[in-house]
C-alpha atoms as a PDB file:
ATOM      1  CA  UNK A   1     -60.471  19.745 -28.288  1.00  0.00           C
ATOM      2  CA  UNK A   2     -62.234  17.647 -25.991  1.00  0.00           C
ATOM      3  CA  UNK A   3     -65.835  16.523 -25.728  1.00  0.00           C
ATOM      4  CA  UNK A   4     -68.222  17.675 -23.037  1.00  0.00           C
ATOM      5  CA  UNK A   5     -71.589  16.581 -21.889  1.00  0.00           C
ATOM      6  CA  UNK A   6     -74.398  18.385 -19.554  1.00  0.00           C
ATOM      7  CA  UNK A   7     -74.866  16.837 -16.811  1.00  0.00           C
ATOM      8  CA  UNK A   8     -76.686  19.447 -14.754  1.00  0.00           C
ATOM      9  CA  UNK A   9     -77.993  22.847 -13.853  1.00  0.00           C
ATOM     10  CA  UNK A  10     -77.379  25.243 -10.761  1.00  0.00           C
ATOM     11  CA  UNK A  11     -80.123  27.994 -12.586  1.00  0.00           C
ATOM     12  CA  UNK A  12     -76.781  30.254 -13.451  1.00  0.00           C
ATOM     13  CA  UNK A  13     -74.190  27.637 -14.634  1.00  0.00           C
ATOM     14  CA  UNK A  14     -74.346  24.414 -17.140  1.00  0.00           C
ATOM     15  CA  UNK A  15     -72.651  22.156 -15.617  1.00  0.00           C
ATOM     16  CA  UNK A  16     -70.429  19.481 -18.175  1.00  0.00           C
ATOM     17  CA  UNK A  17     -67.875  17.076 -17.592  1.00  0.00           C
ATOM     18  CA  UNK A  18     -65.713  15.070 -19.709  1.00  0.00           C
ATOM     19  CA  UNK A  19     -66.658  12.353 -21.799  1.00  0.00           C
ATOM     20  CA  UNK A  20     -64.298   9.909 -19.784  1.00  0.00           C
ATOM     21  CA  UNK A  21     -66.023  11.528 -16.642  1.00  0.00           C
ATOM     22  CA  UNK A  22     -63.142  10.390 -14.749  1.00  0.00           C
ATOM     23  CA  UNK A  23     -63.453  12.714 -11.047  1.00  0.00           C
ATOM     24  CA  UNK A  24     -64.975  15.537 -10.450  1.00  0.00           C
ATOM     25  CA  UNK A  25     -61.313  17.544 -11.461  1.00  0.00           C
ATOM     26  CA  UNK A  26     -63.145  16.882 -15.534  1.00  0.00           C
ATOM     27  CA  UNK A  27     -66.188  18.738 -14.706  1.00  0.00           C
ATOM     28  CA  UNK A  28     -66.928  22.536 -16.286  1.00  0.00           C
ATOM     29  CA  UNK A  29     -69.550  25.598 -15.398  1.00  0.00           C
ATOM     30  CA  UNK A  30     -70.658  26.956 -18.559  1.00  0.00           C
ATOM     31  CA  UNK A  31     -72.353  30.474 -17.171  1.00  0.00           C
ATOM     32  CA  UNK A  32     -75.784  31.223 -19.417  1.00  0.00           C
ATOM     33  CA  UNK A  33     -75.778  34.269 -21.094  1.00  0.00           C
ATOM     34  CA  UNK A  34     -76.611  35.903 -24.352  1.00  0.00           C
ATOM     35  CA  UNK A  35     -73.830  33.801 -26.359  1.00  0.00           C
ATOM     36  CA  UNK A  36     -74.974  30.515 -25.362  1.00  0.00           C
ATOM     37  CA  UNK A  37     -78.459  31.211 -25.799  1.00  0.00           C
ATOM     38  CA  UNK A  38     -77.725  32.755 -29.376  1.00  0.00           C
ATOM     39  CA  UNK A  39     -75.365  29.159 -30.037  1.00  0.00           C
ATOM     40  CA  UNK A  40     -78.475  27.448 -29.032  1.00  0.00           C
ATOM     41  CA  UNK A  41     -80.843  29.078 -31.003  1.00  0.00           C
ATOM     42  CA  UNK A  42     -79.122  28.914 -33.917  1.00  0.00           C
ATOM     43  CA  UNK A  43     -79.451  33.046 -34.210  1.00  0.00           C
ATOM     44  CA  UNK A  44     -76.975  33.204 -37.774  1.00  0.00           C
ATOM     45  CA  UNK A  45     -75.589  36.736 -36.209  1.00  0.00           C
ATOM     46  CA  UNK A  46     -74.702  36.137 -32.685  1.00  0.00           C
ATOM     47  CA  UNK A  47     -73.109  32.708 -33.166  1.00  0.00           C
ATOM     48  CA  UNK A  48     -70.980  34.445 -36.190  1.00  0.00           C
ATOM     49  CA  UNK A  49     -69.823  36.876 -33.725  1.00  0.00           C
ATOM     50  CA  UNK A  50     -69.242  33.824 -31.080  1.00  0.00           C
ATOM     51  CA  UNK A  51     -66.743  32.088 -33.566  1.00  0.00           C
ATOM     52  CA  UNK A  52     -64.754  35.340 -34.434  1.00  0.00           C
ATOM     53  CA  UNK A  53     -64.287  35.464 -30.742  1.00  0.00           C
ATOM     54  CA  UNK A  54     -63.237  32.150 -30.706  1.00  0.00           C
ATOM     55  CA  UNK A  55     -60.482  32.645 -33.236  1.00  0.00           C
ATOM     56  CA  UNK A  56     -59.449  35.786 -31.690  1.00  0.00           C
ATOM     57  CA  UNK A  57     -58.805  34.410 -28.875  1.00  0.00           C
ATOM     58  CA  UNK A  58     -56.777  31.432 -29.787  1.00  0.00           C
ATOM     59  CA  UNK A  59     -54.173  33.269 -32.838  1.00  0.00           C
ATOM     60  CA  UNK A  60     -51.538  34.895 -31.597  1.00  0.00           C
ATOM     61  CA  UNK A  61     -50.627  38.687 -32.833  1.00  0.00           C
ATOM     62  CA  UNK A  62     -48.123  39.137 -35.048  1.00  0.00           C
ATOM     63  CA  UNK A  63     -45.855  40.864 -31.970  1.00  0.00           C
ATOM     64  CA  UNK A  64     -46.174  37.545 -29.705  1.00  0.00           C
ATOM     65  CA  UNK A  65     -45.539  35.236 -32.910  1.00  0.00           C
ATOM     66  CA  UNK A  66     -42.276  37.628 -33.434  1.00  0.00           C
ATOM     67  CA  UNK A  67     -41.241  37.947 -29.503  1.00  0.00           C
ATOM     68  CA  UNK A  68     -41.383  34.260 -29.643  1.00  0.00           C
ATOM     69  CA  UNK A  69     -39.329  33.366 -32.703  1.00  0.00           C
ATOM     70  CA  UNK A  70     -36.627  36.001 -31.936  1.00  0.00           C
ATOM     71  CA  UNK A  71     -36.541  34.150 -28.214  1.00  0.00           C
ATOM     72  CA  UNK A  72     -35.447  30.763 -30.133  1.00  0.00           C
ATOM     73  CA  UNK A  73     -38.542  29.131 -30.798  1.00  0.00           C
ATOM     74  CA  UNK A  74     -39.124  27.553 -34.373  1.00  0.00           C
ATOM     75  CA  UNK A  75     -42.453  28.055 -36.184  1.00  0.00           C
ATOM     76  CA  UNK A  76     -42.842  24.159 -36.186  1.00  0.00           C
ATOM     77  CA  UNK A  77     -42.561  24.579 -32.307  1.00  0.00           C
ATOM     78  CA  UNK A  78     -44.649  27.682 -32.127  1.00  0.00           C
ATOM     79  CA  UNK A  79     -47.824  26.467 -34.123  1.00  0.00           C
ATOM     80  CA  UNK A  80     -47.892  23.364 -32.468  1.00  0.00           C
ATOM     81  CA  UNK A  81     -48.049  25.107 -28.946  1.00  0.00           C
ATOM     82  CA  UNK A  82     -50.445  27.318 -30.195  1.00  0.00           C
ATOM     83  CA  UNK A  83     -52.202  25.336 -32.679  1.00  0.00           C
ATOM     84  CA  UNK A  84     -52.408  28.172 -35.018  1.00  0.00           C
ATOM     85  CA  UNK A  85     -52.120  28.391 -38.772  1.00  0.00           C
ATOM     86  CA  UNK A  86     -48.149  27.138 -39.583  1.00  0.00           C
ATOM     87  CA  UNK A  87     -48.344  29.874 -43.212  1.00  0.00           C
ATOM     88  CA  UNK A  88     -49.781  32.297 -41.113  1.00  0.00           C
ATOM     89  CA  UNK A  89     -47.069  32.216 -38.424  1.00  0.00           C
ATOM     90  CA  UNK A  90     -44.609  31.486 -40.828  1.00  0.00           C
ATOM     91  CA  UNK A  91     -45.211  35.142 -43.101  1.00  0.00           C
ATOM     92  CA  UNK A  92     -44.921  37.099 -39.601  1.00  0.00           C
ATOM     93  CA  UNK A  93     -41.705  34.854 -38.283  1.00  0.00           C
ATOM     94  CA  UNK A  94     -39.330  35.082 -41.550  1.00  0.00           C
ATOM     95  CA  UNK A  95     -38.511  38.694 -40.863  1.00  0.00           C
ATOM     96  CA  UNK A  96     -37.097  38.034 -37.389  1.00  0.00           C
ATOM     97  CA  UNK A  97     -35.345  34.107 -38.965  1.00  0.00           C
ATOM     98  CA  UNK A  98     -33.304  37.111 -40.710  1.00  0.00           C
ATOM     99  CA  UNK A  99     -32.587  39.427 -37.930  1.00  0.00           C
ATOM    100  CA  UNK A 100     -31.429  35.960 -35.671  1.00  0.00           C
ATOM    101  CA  UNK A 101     -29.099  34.834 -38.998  1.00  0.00           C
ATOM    102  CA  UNK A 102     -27.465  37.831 -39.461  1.00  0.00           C
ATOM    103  CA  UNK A 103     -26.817  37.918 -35.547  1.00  0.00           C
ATOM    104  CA  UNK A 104     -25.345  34.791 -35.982  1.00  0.00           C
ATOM    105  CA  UNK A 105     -23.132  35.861 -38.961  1.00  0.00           C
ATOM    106  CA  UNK A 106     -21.702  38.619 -36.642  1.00  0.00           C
ATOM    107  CA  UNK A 107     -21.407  36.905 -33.625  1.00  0.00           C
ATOM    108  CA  UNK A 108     -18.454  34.671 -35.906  1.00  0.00           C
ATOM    109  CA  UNK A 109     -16.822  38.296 -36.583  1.00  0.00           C
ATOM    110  CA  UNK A 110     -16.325  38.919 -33.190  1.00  0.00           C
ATOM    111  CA  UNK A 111     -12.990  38.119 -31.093  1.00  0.00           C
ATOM    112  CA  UNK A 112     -13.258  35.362 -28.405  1.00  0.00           C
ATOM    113  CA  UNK A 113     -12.237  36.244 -24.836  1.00  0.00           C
ATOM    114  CA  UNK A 114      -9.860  34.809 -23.237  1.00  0.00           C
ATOM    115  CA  UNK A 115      -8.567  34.310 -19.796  1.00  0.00           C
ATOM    116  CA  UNK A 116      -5.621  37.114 -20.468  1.00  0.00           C
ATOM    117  CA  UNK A 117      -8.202  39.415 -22.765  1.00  0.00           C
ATOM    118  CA  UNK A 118      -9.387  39.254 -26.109  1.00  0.00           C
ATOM    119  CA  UNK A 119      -7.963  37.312 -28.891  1.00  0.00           C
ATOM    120  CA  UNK A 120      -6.582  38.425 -31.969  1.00  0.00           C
ATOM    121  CA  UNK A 121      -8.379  35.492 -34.162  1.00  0.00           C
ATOM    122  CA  UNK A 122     -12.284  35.919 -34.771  1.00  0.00           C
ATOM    123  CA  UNK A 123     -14.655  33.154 -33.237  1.00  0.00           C
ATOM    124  CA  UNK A 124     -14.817  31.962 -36.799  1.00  0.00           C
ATOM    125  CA  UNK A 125     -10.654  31.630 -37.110  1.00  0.00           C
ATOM    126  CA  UNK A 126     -10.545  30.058 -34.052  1.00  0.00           C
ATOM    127  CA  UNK A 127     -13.446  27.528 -34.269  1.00  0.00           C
ATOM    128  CA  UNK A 128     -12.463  26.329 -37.373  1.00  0.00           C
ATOM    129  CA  UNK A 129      -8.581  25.770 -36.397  1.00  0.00           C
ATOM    130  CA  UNK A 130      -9.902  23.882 -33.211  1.00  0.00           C
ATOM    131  CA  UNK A 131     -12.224  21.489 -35.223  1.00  0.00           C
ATOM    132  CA  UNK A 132      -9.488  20.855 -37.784  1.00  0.00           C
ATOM    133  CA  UNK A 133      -7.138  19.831 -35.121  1.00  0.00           C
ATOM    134  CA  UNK A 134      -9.726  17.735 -34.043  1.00  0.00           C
ATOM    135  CA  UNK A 135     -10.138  15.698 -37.496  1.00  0.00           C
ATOM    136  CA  UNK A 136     -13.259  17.644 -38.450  1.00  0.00           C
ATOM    137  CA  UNK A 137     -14.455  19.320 -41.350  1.00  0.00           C
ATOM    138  CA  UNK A 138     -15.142  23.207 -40.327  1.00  0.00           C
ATOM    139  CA  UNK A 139     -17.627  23.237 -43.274  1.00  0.00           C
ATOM    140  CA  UNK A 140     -20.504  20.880 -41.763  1.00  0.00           C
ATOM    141  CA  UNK A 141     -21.135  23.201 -38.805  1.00  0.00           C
ATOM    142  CA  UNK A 142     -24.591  25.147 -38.190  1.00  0.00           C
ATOM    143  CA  UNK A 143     -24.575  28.406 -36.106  1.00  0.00           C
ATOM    144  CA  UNK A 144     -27.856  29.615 -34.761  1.00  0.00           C
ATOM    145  CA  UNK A 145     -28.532  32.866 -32.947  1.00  0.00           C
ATOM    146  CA  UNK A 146     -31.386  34.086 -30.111  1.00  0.00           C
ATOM    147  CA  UNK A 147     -31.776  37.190 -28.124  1.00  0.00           C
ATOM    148  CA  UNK A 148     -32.201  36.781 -24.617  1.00  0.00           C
ATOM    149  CA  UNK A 149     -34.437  38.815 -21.890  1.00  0.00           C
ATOM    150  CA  UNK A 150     -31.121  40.988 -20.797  1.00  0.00           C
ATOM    151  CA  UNK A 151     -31.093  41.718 -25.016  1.00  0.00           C
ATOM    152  CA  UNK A 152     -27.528  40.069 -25.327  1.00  0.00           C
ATOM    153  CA  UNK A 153     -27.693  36.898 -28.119  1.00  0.00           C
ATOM    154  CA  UNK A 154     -26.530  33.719 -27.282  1.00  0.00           C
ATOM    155  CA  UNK A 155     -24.768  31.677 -30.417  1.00  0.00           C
ATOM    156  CA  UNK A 156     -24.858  28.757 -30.841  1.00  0.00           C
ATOM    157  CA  UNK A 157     -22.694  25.939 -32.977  1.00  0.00           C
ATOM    158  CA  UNK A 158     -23.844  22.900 -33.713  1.00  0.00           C
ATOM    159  CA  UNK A 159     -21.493  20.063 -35.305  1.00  0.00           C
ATOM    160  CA  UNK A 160     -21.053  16.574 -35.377  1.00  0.00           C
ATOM    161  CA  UNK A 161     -18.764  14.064 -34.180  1.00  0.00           C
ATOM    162  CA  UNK A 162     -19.325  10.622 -35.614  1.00  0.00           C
ATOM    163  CA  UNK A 163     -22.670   9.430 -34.701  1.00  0.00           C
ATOM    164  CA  UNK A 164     -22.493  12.009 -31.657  1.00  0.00           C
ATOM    165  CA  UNK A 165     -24.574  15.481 -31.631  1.00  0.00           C
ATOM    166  CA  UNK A 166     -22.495  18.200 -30.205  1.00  0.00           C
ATOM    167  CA  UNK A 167     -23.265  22.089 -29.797  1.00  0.00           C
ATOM    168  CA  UNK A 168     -21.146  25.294 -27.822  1.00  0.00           C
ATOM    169  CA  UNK A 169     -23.195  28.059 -26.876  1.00  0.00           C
ATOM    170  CA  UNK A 170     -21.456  31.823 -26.336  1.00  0.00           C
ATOM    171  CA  UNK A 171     -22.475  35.112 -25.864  1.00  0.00           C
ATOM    172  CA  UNK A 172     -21.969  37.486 -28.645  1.00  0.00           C
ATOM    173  CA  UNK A 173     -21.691  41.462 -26.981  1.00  0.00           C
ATOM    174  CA  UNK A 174     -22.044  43.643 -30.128  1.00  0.00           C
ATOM    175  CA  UNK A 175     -19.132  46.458 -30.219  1.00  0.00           C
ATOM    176  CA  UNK A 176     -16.056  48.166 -31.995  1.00  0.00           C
ATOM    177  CA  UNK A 177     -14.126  45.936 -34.146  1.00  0.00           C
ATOM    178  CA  UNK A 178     -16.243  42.948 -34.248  1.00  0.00           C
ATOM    179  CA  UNK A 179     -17.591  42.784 -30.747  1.00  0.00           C
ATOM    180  CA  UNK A 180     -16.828  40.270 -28.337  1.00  0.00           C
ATOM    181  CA  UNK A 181     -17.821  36.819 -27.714  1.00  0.00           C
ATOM    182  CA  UNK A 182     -17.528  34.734 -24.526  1.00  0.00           C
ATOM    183  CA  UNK A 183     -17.724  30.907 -23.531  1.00  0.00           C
ATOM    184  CA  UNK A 184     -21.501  30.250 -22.133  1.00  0.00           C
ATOM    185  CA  UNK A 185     -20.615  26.445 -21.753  1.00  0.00           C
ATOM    186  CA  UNK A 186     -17.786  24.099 -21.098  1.00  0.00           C
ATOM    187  CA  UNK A 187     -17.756  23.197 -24.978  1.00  0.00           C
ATOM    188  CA  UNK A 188     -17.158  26.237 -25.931  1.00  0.00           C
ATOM    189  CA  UNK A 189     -14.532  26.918 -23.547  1.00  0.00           C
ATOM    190  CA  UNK A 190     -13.155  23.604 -25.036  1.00  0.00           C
ATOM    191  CA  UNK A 191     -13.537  25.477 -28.633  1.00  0.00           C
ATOM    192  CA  UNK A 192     -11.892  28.926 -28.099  1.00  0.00           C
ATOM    193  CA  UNK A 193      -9.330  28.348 -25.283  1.00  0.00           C
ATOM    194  CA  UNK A 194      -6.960  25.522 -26.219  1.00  0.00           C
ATOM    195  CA  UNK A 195      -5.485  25.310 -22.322  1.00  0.00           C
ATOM    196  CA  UNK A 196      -9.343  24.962 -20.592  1.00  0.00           C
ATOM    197  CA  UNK A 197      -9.516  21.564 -18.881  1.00  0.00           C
ATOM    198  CA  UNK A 198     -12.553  19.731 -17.864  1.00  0.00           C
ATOM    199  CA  UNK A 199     -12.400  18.670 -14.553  1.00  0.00           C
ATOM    200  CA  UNK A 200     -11.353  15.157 -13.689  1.00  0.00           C
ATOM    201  CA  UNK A 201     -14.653  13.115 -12.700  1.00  0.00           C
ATOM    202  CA  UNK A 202     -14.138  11.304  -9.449  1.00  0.00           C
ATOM    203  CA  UNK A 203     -13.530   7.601  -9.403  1.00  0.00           C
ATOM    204  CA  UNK A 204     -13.766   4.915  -7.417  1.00  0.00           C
ATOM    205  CA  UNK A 205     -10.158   3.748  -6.226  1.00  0.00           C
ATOM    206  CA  UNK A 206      -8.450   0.950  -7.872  1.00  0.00           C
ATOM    207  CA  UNK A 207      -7.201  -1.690  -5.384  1.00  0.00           C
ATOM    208  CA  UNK A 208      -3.252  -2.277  -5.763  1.00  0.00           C
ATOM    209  CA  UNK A 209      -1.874  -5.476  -7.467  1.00  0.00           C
ATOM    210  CA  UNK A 210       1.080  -7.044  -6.581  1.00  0.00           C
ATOM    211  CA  UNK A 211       2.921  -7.911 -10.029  1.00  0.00           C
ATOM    212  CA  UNK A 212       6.472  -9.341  -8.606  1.00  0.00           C
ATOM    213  CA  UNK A 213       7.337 -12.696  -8.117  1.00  0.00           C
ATOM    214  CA  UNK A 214       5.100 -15.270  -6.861  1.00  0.00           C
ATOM    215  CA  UNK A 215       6.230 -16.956  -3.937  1.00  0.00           C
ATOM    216  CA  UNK A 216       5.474 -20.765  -2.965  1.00  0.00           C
ATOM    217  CA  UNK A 217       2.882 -21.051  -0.238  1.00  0.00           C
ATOM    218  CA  UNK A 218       3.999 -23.212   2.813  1.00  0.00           C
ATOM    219  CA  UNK A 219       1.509 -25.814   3.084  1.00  0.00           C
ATOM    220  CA  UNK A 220      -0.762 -25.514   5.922  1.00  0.00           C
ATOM    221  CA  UNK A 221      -0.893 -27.781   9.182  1.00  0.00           C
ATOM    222  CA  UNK A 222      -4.115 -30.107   8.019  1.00  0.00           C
ATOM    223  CA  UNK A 223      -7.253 -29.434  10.003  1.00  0.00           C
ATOM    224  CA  UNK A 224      -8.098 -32.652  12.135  1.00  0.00           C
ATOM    225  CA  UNK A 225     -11.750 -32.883  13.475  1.00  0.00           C
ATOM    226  CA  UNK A 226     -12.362 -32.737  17.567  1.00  0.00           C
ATOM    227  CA  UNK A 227     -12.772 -36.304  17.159  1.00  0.00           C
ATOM    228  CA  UNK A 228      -9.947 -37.386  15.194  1.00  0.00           C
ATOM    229  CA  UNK A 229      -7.978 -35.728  17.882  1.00  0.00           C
ATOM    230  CA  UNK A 230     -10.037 -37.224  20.806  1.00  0.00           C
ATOM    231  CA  UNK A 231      -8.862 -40.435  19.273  1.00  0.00           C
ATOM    232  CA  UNK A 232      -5.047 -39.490  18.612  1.00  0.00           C
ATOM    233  CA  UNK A 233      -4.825 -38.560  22.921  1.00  0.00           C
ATOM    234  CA  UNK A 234      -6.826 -41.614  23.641  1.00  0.00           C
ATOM    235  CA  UNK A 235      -3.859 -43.804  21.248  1.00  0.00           C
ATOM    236  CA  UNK A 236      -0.642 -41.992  22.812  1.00  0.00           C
ATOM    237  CA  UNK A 237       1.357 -44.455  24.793  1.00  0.00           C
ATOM    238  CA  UNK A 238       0.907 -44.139  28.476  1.00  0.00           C
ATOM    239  CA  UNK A 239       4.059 -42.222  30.138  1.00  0.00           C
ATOM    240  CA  UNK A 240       6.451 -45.173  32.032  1.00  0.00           C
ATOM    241  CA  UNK A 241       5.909 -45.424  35.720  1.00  0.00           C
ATOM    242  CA  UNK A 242       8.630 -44.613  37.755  1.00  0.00           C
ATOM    243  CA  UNK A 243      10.776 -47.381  39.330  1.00  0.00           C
ATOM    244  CA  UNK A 244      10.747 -48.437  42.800  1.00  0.00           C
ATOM    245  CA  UNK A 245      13.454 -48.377  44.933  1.00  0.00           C
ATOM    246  CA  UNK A 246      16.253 -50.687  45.000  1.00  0.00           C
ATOM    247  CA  UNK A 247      16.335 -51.810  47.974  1.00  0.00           C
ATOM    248  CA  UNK A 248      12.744 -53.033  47.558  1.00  0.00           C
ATOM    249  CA  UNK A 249      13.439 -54.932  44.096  1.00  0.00           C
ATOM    250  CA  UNK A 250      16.521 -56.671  45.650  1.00  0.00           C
ATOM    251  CA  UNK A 251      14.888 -59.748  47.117  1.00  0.00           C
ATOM    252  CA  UNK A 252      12.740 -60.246  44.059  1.00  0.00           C
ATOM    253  CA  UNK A 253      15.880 -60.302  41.993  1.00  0.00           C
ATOM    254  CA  UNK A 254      17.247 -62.876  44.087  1.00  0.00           C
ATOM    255  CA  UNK A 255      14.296 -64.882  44.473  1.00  0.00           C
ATOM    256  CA  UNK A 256      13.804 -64.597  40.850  1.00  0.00           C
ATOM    257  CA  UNK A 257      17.846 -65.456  39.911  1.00  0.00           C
ATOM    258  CA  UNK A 258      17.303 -69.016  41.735  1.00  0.00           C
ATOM    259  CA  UNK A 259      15.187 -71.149  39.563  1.00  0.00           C
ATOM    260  CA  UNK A 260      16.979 -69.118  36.729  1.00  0.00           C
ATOM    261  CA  UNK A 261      19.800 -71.138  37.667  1.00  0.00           C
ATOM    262  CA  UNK A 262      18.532 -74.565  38.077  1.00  0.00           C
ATOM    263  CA  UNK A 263      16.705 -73.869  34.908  1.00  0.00           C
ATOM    264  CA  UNK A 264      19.798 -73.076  33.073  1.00  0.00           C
ATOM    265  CA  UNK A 265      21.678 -75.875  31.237  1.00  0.00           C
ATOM    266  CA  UNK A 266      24.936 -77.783  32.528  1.00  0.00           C
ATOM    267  CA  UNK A 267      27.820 -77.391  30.296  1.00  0.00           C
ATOM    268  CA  UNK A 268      28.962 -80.939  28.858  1.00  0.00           C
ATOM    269  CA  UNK A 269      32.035 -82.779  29.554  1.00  0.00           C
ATOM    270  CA  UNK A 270      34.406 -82.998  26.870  1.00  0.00           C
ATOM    271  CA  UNK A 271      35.315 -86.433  26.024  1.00  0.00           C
ATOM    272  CA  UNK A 272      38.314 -88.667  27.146  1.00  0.00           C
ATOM    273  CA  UNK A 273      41.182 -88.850  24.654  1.00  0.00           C
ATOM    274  CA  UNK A 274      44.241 -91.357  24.915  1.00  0.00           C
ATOM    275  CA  UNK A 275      46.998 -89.333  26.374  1.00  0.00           C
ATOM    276  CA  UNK A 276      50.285 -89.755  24.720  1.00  0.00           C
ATOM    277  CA  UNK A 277      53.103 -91.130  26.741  1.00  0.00           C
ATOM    278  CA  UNK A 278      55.769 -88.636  27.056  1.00  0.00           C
ATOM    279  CA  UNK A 279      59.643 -89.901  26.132  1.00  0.00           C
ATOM    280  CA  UNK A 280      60.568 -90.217  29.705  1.00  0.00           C
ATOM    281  CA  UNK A 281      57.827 -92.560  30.348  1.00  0.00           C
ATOM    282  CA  UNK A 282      58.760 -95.209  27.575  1.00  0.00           C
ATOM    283  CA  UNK A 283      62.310 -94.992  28.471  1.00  0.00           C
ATOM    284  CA  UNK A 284      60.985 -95.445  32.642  1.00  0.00           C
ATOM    285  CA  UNK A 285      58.309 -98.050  31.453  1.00  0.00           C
ATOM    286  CA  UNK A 286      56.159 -96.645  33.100  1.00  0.00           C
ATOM    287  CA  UNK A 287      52.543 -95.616  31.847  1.00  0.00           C
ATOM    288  CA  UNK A 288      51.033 -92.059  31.438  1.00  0.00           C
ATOM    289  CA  UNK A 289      48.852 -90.966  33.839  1.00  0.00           C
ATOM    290  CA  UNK A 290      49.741 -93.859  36.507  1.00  0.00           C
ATOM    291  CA  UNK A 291      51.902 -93.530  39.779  1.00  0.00           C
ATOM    292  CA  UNK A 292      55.692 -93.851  39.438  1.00  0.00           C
END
């Protein structure tokens, strides 16, 4: 409970607020009547009456405690919503903790159905085959029962996987030969019908590698700057100009040929050597290279 103070009067109302007084959303009207007056008197009687009223008005009857527990609720749950008495709730809620375990206890009697109709194992039978196949133990399970507005019970099996909390709820329909029971959830369809798939969740797609052969890379042309390349057309030899015509370069050629030729050195003269006399000369007496 919170704490109010008075912070005013209207002539009808007491007007209180918070003890925060944070906004006026905090504030309260008290109205004055015969109660208040009797609280603030003191009067033994009237306030007596004032706190029965009180506590009337905050337990919950013995029907609402039961509606509530046979719903699902726990006591733990249900006295700290209410904030009643958890003995007092607990004496009116263990009748109905019975009705919901022997609901439960049927419910595993009952044949699981099936997309092509009921089976032939219970929900028991099958559960148990499913977990084993699963690595499990089929002994640390916990099955829970809870009737629901429509008056059908939902079950519902709790077990764990590792460090991982898992629980199936069906619905159990009471009836001949055991009754029925049918998936309420996706676990339990995982539970009782060996062929139920989940469907795939979406995912993004996966780009595709190329795992052959790598192949050698032909190197690439290297990337010269504007200016680099300024330079390189600026150094390229300048094309050859074309050549005049001949008859126009003749005289220059000959001009040109002249003082080639003085220029150019005279061959020498080979030097004199004593001719021989040949045999008709010494028989003749006469001498080589002189008139007969």
């Amino acid at each position: 409970m919170r704490d109010l103070k008075v912070v005013g009067l209207d002539g009808r109302h007491i007007i209180c607020e918070t003890a925060s007084g944070a906004g006026p959303a905090d504030k309260f009207r008290l109205p004055v009547n015969d109660k208040l007056r009797a609280a603030v008197r003191g009067d033994q009687a009237a306030a007596g009456q004032t706190e029965i009223d009180i506590e009337s008005s905050t337990r919950l009857r013995p029907r609402d405690i039961q509606a509530r527990i046979r719903a699902g609720a726990s006591v733990e749950q249900l006295a700290a919503s209410c904030g009643g008495d958890i003995d007092r709730i607990q004496r009116f809620a263990d009748p109905v903790l019975l009705e919901r375990s022997r609901a439960a206890e049927l419910a595993t009697a009952a044949h699981p159905i099936l997309p092509d109709g009921p089976s032939v194992l219970t929900l028991l039978e099958t559960v148990t085959g499913t977990l084993v196949n699963r690595g499990l133990n089929p002994e640390q399970v916990s099955w829970d029962a809870w009737r629901n507005e429509d008056g059908r019970w939902t079950v519902q099996l709790s077990w764990q996987a590792g460090r991982s909390e898992n629980v199936a709820h069906f619905l159990y329909t009471p009836g001949s030969h055991g009754g029925t029971v049918s998936a309420a959830d996706d676990a339990a369809n995982a539970l009782i019908n060996p062929s139920f798939e989940r469907p795939l969740r979406p995912v993004a797609a996966v780009a595709q590698l190329d795992f052959g052969p790598r192949r050698a890379k032909e190197p690439a042309a290297p990337v010269v700057p504007a200016a680099r390349q300024e330079m390189l057309v600026d150094e390229a030899p300048a094309a050859p100009a074309p050549s005049a015509p001949a008859a126009s370069t003749a005289p220059a050629a000959s001009t040109a040929d002249t003082p080639a030729d003085e220029d150019s050195p005279k061959p020498r003269r080979r030097a004199a050597h004593p001719t021989v006399p040949g045999w008709e000369d010494v028989l003749l007496g006469v001498r080589s290279g002189s008139g007969r």
